[in-house]
Protein backbone atom coordinates (compact mmCIF):
# COMPACT_ATOMS: atom_id res chain seq x y z
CA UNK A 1 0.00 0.00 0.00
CA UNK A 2 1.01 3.59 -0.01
CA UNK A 3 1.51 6.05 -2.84
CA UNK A 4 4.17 7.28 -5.13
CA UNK A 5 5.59 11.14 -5.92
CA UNK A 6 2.56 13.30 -7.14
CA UNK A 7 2.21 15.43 -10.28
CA UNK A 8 3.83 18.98 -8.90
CA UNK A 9 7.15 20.90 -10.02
CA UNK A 10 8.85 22.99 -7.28
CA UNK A 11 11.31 25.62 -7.12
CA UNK A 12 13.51 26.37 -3.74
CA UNK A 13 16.24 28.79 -4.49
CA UNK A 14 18.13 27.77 -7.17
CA UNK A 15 17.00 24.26 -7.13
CA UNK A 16 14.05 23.38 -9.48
CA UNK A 17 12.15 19.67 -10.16
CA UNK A 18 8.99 18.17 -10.92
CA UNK A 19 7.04 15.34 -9.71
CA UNK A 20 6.06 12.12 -11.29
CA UNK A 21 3.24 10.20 -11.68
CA UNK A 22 1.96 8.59 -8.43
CA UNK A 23 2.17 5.02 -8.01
CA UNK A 24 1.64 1.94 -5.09
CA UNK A 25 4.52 1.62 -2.58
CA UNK A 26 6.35 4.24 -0.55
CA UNK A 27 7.84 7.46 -1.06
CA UNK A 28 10.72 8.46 0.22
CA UNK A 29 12.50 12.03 -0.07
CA UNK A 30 15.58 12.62 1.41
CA UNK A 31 17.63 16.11 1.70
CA UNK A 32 20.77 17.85 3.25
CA UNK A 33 21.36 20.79 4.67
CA UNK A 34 19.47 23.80 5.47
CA UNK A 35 16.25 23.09 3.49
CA UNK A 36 12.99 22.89 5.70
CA UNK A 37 10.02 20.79 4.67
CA UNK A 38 6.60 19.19 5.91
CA UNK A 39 5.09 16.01 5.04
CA UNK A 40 5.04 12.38 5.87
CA UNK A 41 6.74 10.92 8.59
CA UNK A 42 10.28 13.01 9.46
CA UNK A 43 13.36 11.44 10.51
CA UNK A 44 16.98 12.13 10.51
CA UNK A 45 20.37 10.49 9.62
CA UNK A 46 23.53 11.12 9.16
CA UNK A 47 23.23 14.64 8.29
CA UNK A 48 19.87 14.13 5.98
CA UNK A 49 16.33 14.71 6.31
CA UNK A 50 13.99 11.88 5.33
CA UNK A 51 9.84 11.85 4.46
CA UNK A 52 8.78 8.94 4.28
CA UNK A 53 5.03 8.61 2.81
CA UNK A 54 3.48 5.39 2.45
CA UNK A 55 -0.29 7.03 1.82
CA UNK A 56 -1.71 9.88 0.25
CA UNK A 57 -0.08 13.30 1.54
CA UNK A 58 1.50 16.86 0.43
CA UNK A 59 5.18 17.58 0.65
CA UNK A 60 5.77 21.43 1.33
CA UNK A 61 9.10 23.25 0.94
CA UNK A 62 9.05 26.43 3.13
């Protein structure tokens, strides 16, 4: 169960990307450094930020 990236480009800074279609499974996103971000379950390792999704939900660079 779970769901895949969604249909949604981004920009943050200088960085830019886009989404893909959504799919079964789980969704991870993972990130260094001073970005900030909401949205599925938050943990951190070794330096990174992870969101892990494994339903529907909304990932939200601020």
């Amino acid at each position: 169960s779970g769901g895949g990236g969604g249909n949604n480009a981004y920009q943050h800074g200088n960085y830019y990307g886009s989404g893909g279609s959504g799919g079964s499974g789980v969704c991870v996103i993972r990130y260094a450094g001073g970005t900030k971000a909401t949205g599925g379950s938050i943990s951190y390792s070794g330096g990174y930020t992870y969101h892990t999704f494994t339903g529907s939900g909304t990932f939200t660079v601020s």
